[in-house]
N, C-alpha and C. Protein backbone atom coordinates (compact mmCIF):
# COMPACT_ATOMS: atom_id res chain seq x y z
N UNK A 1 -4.37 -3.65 6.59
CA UNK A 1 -3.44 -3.61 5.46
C UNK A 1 -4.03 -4.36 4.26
N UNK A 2 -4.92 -5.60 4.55
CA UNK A 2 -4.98 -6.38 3.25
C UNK A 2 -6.27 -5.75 2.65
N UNK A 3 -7.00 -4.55 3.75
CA UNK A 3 -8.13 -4.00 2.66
C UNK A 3 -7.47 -3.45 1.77
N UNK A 4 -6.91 -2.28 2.38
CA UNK A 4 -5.59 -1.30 1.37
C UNK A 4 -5.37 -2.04 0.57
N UNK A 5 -4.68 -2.82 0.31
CA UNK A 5 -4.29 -3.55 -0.82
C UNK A 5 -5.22 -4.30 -1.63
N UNK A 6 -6.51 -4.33 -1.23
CA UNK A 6 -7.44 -5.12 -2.21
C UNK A 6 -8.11 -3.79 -2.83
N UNK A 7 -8.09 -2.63 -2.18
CA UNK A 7 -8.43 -1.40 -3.14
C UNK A 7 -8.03 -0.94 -3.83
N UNK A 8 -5.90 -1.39 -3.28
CA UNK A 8 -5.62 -0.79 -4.23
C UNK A 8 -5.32 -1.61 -5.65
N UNK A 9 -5.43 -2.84 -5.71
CA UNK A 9 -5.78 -3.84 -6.58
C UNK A 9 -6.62 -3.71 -7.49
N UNK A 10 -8.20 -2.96 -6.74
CA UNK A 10 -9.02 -2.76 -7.49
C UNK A 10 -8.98 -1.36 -8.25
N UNK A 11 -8.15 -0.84 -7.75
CA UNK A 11 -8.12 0.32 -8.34
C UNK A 11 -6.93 0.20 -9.43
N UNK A 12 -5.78 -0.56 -9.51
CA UNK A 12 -5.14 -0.74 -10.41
C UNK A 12 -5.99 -1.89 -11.88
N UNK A 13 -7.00 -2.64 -11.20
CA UNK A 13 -8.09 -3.36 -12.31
C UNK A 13 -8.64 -2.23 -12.48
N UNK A 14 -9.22 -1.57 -12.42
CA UNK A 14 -9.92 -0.38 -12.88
C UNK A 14 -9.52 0.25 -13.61
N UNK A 15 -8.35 0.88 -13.55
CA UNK A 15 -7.98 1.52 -14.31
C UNK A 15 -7.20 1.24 -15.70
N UNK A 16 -7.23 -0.31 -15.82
CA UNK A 16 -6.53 -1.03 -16.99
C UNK A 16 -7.61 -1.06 -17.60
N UNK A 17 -8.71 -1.37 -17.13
CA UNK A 17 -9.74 -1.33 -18.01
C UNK A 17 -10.66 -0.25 -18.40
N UNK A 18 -10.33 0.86 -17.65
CA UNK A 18 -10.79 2.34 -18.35
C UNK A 18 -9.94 2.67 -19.42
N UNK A 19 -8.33 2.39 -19.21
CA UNK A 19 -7.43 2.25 -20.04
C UNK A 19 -8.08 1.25 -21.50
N UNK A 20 -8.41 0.36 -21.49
CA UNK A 20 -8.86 -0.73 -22.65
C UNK A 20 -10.01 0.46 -23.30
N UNK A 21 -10.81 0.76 -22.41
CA UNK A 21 -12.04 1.18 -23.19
C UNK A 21 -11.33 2.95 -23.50
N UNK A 22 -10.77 3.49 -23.04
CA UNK A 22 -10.24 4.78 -23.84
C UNK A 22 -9.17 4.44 -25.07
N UNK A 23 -8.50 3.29 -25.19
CA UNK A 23 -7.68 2.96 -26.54
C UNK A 23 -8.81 2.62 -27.45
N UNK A 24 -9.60 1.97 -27.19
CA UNK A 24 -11.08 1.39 -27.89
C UNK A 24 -11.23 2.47 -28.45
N UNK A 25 -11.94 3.88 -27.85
CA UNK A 25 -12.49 5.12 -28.11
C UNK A 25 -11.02 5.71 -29.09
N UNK A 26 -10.49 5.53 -28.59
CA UNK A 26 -9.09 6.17 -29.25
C UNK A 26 -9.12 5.99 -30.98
N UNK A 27 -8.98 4.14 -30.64
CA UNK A 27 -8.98 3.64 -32.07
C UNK A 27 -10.08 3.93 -32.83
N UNK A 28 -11.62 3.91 -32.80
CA UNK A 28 -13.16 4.80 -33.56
C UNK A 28 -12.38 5.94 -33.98
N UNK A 29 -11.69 6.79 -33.03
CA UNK A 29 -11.90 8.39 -33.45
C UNK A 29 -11.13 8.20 -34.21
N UNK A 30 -9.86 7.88 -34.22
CA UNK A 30 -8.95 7.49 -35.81
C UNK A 30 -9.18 7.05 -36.88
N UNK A 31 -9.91 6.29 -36.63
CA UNK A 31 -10.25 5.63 -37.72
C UNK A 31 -11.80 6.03 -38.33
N UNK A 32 -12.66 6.79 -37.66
CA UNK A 32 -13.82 7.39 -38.34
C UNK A 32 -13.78 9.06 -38.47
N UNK A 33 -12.89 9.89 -37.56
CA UNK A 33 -12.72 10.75 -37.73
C UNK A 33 -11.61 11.72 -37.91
N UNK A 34 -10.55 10.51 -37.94
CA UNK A 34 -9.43 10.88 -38.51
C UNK A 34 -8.81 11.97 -37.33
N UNK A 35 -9.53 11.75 -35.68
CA UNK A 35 -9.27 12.70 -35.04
C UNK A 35 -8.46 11.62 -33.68
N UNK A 36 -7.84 12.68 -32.60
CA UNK A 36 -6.80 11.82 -32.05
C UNK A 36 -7.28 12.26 -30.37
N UNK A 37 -7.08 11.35 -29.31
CA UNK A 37 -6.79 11.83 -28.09
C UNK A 37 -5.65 12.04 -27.77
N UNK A 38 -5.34 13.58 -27.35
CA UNK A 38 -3.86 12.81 -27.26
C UNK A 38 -3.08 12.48 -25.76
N UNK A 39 -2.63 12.08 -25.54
CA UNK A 39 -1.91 11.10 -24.59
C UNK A 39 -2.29 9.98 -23.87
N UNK A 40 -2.79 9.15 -24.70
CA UNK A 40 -3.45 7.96 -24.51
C UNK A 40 -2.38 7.29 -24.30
N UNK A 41 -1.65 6.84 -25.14
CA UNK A 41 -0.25 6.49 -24.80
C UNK A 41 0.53 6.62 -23.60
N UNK A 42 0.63 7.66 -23.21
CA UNK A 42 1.06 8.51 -21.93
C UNK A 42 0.53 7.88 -20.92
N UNK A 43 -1.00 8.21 -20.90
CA UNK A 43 -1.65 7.65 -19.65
C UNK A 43 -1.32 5.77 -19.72
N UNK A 44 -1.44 5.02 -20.91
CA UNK A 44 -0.97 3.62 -20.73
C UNK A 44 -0.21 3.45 -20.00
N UNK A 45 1.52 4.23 -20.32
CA UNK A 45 2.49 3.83 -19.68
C UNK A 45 2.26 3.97 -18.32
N UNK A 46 1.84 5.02 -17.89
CA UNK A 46 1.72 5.22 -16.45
C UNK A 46 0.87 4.01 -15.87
N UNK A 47 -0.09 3.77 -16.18
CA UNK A 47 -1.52 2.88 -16.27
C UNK A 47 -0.30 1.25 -15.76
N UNK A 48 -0.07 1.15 -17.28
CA UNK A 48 0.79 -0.19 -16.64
C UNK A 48 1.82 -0.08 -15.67
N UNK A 49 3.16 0.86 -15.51
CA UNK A 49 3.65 1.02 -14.76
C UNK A 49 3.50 1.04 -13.06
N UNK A 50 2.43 1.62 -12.82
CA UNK A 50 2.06 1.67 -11.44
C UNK A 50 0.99 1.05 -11.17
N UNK A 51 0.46 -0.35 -12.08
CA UNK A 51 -0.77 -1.12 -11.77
C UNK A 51 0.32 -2.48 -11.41
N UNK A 52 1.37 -2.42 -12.59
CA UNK A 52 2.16 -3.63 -12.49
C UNK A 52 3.08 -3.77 -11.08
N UNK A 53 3.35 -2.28 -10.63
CA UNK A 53 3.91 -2.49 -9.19
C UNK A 53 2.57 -2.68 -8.38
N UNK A 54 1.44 -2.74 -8.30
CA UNK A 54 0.47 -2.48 -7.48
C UNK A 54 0.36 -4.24 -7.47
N UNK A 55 0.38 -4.40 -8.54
CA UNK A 55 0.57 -6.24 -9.03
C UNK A 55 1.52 -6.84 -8.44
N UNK A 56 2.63 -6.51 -8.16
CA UNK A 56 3.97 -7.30 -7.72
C UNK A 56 3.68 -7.29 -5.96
N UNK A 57 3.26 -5.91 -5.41
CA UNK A 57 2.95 -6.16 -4.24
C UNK A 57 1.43 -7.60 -3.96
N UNK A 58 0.12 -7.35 -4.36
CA UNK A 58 -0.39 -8.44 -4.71
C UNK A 58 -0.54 -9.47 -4.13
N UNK A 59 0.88 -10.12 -5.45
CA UNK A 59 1.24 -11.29 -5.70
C UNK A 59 2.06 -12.00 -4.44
N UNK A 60 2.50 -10.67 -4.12
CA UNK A 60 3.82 -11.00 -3.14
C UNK A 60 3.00 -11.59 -1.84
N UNK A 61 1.86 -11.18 -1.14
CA UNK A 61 1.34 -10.89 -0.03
C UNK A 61 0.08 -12.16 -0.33
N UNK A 62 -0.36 -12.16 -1.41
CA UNK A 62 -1.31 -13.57 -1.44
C UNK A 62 -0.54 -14.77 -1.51
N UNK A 63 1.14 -14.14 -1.63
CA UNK A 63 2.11 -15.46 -2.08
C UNK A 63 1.81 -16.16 -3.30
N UNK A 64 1.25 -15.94 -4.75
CA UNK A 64 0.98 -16.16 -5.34
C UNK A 64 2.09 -15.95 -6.67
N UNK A 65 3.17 -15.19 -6.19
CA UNK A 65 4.42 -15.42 -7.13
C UNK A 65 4.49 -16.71 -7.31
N UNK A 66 5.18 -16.66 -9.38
CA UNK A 66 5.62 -18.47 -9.51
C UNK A 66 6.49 -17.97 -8.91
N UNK A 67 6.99 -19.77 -8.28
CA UNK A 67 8.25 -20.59 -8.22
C UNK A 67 7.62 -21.54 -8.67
N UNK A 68 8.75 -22.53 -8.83
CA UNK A 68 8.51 -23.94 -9.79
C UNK A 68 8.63 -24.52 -8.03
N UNK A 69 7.09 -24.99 -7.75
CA UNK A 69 7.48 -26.20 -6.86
C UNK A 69 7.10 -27.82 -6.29
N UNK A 70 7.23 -27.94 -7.97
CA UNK A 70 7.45 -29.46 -7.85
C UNK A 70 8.29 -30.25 -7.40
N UNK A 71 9.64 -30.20 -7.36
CA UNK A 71 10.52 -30.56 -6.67
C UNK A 71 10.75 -30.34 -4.96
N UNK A 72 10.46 -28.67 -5.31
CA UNK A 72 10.87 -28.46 -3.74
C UNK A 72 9.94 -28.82 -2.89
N UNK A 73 9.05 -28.82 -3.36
CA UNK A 73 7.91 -29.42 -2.13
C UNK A 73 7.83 -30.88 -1.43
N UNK A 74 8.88 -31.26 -2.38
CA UNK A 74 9.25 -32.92 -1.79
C UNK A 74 10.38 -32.58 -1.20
N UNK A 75 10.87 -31.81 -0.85
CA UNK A 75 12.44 -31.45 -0.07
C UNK A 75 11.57 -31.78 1.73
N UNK A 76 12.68 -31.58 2.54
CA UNK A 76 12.50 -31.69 3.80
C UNK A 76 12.40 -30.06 4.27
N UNK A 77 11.99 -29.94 5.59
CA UNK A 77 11.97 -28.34 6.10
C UNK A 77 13.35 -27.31 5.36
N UNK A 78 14.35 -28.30 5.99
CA UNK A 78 15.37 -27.52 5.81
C UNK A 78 16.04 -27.18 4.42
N UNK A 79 16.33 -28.01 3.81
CA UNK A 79 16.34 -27.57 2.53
C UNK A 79 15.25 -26.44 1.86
N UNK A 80 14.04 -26.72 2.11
CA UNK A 80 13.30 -25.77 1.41
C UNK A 80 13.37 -24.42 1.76
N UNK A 81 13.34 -24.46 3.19
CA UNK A 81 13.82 -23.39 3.97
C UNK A 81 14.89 -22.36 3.31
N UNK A 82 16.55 -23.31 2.94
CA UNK A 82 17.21 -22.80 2.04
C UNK A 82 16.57 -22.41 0.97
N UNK A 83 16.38 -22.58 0.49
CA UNK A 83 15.60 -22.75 -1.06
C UNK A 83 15.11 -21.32 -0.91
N UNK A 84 13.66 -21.14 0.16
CA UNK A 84 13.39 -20.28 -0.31
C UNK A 84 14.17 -18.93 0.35
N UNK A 85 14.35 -18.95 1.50
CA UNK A 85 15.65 -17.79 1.55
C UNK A 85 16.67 -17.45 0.72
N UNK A 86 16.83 -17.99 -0.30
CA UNK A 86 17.78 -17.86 -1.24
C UNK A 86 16.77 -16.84 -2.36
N UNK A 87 15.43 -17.50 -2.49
CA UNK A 87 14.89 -16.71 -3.31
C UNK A 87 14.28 -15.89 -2.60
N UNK A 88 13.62 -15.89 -2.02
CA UNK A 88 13.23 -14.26 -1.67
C UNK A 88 14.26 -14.00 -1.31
N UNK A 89 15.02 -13.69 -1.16
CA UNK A 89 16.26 -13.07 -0.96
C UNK A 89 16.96 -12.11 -2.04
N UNK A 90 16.72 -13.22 -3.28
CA UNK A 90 17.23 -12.94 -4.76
C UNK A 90 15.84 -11.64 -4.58
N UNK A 91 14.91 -11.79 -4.77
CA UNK A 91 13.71 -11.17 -4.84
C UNK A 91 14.06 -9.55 -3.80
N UNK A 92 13.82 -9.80 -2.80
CA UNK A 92 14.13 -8.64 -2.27
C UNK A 92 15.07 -7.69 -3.01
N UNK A 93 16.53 -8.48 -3.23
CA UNK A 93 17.51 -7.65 -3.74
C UNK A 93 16.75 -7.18 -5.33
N UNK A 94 16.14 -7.75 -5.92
CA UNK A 94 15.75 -6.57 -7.50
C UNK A 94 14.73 -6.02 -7.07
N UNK A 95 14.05 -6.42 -5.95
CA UNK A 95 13.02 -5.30 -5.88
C UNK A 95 13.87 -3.79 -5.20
N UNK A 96 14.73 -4.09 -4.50
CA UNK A 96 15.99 -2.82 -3.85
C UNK A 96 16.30 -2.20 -5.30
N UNK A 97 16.66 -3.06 -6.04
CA UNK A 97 17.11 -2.57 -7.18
C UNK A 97 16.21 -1.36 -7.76
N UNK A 98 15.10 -2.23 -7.49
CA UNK A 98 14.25 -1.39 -8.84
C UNK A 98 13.93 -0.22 -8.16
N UNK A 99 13.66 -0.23 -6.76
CA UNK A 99 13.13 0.92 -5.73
C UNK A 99 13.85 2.09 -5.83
N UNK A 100 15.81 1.84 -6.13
CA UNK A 100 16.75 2.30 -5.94
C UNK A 100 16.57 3.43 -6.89
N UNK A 101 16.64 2.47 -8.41
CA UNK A 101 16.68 3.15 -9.49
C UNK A 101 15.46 4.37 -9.74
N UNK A 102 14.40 3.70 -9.65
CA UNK A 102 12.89 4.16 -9.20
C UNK A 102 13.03 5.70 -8.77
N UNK A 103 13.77 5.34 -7.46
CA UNK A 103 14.08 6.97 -6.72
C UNK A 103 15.25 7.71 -7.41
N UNK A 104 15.95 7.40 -7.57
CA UNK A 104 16.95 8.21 -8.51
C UNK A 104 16.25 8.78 -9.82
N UNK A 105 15.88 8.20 -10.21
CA UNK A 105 14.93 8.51 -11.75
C UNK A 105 13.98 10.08 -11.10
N UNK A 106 13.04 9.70 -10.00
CA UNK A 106 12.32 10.62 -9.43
C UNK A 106 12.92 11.85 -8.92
N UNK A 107 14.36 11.63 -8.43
CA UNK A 107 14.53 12.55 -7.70
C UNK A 107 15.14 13.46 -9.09
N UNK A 108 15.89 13.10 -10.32
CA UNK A 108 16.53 14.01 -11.14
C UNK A 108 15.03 14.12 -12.05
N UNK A 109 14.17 13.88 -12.02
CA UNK A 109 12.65 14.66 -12.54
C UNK A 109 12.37 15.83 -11.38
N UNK A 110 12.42 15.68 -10.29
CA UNK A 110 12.27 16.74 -8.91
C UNK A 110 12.76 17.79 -9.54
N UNK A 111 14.29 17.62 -9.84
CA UNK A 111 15.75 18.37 -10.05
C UNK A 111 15.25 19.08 -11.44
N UNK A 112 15.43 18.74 -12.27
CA UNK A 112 14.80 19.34 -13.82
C UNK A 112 13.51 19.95 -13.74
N UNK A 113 12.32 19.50 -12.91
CA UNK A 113 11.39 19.62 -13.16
C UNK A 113 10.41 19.00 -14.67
N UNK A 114 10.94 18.11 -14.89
CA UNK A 114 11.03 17.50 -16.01
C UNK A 114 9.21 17.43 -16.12
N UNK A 115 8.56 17.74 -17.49
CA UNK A 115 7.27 17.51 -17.96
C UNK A 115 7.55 16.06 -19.11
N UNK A 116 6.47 15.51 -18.99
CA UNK A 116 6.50 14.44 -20.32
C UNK A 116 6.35 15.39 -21.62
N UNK A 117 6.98 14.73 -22.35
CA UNK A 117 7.60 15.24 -24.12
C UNK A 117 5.91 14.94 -24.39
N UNK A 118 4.93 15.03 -23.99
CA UNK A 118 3.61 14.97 -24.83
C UNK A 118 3.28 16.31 -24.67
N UNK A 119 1.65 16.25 -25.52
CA UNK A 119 0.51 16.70 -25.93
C UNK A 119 0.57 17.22 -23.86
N UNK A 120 -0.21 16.18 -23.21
CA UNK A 120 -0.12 16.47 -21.21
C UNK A 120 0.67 17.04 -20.78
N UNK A 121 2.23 17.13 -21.23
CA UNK A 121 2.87 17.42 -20.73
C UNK A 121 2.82 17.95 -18.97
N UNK A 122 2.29 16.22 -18.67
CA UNK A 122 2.54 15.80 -17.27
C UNK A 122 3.44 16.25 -16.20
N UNK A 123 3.82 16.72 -15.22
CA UNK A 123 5.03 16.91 -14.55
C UNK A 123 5.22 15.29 -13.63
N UNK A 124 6.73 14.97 -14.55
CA UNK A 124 6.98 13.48 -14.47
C UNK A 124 7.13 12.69 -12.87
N UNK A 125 7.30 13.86 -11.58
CA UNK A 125 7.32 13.51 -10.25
C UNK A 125 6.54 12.80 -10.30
N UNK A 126 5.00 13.35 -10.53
CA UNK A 126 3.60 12.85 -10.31
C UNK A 126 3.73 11.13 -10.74
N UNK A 127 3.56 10.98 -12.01
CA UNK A 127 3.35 9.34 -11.74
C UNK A 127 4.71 8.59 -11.85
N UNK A 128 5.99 9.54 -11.59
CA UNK A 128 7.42 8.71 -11.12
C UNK A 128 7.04 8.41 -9.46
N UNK A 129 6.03 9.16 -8.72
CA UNK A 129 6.41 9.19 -7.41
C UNK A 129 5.41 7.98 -7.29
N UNK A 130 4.17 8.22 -7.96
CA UNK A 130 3.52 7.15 -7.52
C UNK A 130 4.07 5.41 -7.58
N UNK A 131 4.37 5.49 -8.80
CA UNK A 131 5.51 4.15 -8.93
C UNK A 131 6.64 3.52 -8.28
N UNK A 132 7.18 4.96 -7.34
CA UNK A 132 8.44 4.97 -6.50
C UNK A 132 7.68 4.25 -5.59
N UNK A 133 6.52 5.02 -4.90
CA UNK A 133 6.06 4.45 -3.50
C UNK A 133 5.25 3.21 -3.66
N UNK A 134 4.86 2.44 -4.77
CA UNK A 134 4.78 1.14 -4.89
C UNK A 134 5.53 0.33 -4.81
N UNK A 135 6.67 0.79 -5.66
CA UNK A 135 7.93 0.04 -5.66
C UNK A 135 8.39 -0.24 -3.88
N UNK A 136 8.48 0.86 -3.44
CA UNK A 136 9.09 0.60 -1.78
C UNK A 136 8.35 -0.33 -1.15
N UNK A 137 7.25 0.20 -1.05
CA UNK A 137 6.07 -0.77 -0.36
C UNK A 137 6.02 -2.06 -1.23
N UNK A 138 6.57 -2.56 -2.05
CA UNK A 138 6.72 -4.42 -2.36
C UNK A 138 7.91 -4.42 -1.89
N UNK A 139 9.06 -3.57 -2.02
CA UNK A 139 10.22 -3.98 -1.04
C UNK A 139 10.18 -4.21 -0.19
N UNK A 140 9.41 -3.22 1.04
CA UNK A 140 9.20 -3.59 2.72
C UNK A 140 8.43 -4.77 2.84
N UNK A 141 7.44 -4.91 1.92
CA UNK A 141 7.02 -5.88 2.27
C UNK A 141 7.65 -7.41 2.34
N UNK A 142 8.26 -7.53 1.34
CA UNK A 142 9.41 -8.00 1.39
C UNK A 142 10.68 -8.70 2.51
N UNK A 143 10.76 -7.30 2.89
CA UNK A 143 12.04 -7.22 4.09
C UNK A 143 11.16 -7.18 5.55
N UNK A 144 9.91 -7.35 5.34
CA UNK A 144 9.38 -7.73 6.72
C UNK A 144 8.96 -9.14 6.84
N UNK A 145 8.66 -9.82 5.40
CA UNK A 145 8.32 -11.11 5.60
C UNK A 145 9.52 -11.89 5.55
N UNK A 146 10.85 -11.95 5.12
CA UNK A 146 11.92 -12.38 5.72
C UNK A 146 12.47 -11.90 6.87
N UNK A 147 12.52 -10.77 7.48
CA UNK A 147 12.65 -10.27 8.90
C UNK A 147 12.00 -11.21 9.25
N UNK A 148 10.36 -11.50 9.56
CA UNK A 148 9.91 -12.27 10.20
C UNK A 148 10.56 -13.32 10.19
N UNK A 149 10.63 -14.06 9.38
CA UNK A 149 10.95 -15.71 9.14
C UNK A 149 12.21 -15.82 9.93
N UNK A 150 13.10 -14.84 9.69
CA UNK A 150 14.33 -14.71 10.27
C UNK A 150 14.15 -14.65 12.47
N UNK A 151 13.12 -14.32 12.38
CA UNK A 151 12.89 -14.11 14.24
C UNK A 151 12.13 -14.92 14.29
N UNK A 152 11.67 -15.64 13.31
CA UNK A 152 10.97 -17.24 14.06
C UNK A 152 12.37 -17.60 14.00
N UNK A 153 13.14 -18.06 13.47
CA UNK A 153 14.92 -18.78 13.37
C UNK A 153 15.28 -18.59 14.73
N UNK A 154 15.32 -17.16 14.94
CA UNK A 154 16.40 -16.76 15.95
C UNK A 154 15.28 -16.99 17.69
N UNK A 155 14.10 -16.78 17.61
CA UNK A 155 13.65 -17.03 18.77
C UNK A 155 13.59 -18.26 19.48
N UNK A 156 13.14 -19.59 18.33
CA UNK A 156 12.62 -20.59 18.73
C UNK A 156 13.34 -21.64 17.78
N UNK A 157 14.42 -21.31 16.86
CA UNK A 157 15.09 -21.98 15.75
C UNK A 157 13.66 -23.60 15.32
N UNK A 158 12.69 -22.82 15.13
CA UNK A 158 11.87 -24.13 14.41
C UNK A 158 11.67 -23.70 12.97
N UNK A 159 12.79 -24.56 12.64
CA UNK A 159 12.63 -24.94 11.31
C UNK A 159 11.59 -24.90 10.36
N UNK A 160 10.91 -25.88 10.84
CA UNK A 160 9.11 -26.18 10.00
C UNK A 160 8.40 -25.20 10.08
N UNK A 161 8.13 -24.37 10.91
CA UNK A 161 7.72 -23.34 10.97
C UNK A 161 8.37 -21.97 10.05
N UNK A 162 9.80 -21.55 10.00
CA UNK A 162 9.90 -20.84 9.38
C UNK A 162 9.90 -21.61 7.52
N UNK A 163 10.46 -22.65 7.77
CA UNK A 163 9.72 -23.38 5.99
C UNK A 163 8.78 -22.61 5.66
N UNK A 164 7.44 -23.28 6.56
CA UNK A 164 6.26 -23.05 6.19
C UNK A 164 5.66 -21.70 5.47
N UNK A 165 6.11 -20.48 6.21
CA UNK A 165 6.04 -19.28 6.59
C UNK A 165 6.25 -18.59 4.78
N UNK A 166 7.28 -19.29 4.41
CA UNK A 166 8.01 -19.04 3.31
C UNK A 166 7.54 -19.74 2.04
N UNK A 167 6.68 -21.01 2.30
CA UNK A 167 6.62 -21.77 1.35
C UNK A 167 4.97 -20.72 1.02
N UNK A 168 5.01 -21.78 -0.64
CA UNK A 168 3.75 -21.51 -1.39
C UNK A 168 2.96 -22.51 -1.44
N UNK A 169 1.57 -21.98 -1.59
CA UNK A 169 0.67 -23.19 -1.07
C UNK A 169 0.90 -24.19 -2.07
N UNK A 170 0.33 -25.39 -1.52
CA UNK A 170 0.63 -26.72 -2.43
C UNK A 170 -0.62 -26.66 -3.28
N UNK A 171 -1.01 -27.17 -4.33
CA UNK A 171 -1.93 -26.76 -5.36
C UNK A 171 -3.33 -27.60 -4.52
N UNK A 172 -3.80 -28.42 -3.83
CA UNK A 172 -4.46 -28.94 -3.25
C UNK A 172 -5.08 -27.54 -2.24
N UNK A 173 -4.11 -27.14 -1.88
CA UNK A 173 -4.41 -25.70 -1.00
C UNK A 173 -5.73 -24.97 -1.53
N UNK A 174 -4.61 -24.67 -2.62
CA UNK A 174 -5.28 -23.31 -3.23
C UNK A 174 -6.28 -23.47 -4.02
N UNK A 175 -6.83 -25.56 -4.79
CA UNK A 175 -8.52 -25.84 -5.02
C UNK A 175 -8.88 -25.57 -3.86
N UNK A 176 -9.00 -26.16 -3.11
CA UNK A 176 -9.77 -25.82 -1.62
C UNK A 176 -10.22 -24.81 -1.73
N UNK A 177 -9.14 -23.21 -1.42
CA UNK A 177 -9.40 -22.16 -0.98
C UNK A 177 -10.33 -21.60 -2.18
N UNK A 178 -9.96 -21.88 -3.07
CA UNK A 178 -10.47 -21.54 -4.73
C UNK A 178 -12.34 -22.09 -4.55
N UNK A 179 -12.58 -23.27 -4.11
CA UNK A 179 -13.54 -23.80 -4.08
C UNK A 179 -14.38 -23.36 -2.75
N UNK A 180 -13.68 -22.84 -1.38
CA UNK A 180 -14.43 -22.51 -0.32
C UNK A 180 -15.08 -20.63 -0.76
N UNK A 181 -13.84 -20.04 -1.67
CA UNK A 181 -14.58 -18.89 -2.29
C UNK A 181 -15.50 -18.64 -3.27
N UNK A 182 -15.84 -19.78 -4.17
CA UNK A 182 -16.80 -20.26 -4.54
C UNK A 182 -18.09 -20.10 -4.03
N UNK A 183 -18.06 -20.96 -3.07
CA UNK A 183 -19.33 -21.21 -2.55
C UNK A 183 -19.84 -20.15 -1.80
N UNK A 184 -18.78 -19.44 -1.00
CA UNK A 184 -19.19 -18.09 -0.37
C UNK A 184 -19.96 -17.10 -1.58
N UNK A 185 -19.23 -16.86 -2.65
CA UNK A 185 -19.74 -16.06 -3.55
C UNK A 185 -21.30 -16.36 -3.93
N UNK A 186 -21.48 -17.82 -4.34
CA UNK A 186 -22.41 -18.30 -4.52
C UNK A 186 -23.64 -18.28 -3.25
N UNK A 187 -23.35 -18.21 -2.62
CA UNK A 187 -24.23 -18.26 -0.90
C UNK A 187 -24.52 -16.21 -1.03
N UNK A 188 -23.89 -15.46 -1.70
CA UNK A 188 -24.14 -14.19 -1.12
C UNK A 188 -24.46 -13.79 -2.69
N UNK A 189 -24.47 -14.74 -3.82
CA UNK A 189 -25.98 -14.24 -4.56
C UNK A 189 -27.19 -14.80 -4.34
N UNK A 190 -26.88 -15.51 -3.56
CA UNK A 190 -28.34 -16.46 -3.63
C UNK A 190 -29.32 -15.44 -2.09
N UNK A 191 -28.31 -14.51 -1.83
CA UNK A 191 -29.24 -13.87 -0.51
C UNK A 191 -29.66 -12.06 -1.01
């Protein structure tokens, strides 16, 4: 799963930045030849739309979403525990949200057959669906990493453990990890 997702990472970096360098090209031809691509625009929205869900999953799975946790990290198991079941919780529910809406949007483009109002005139399933099935997949992901946390509770009710499970690394963590990838990188130019 976490290759999948580092491809598809890279493939959502990729394509922001083919995106950068076709607005680049975009902006020359306007401005030296007074000539246009057209749906550059078009492809952006899509571009950000389904890179930024490709992003939210990510974030979600390296655990690298903010929370503010200066405070809570001085809390005890249980409190934080609350804490963060409350927020991913909050979290799950707008990502339902957005999944919800997401598919409704898709399914009355299905229904119409709806093309984008451009120059491409895209058929809008295509990158509504792709966005839909990002969107789901940060939801499940989601509703499996509180599922989990929830059957550490119910199997073995250890606390510290489901905390943990939930919490974000403490910034000491993540120099470390930041600094042990470092050196790997550095060790595999030097070979």
């Amino acid at each position: 799963m976490k290759r999948l997702l580092d491809l598809a990472t890279l493939a959502a970096g990729a394509a922001l930045l083919g995106l950068a360098f076709l607005t680049a090209f975009e902006v020359l031809l306007r401005k030296f030849f007074n000539q246009s691509l057209a749906g550059v625009d078009e492809i952006g929205g899509y571009v950000y739309a389904i890179g930024g869900a490709v992003g939210f999953i990510a974030a979600y799975a390296a655990n690298a979403h903010i929370r503010i946790n200066l405070i809570v990290a001085r809390f005890g198991p249980l409190p934080r525990l609350i804490l963060n079941l409350i927020s991913h919780g909050l979290l799950l529910l707008y990502a339902g949200l957005l999944t919800w809406r997401a598919a409704a949007q898709w399914l009355r483009s299905y229904e119409l057959e709806a093309l984008a109002p451009t120059p491409l005139r895209t058929p809008l399933i295509l990158p509504q669906g792709l966005w839909l099935i990002c969107l789901a997949i940060f939801t499940l992901v989601i509703l499996v990493k509180l599922g989990s946390t929830l059957a550490l509770l119910v199997r073995g009710g250890d606390i510290p453990a489901a905390a943990q499970s939930l919490d974000i690394g403490d910034t000491d963590d993540e120099t470390r990890a930041e600094l042990a990838s470092l050196d790997r990188r550095r060790a595999q130019d030097h070979t």
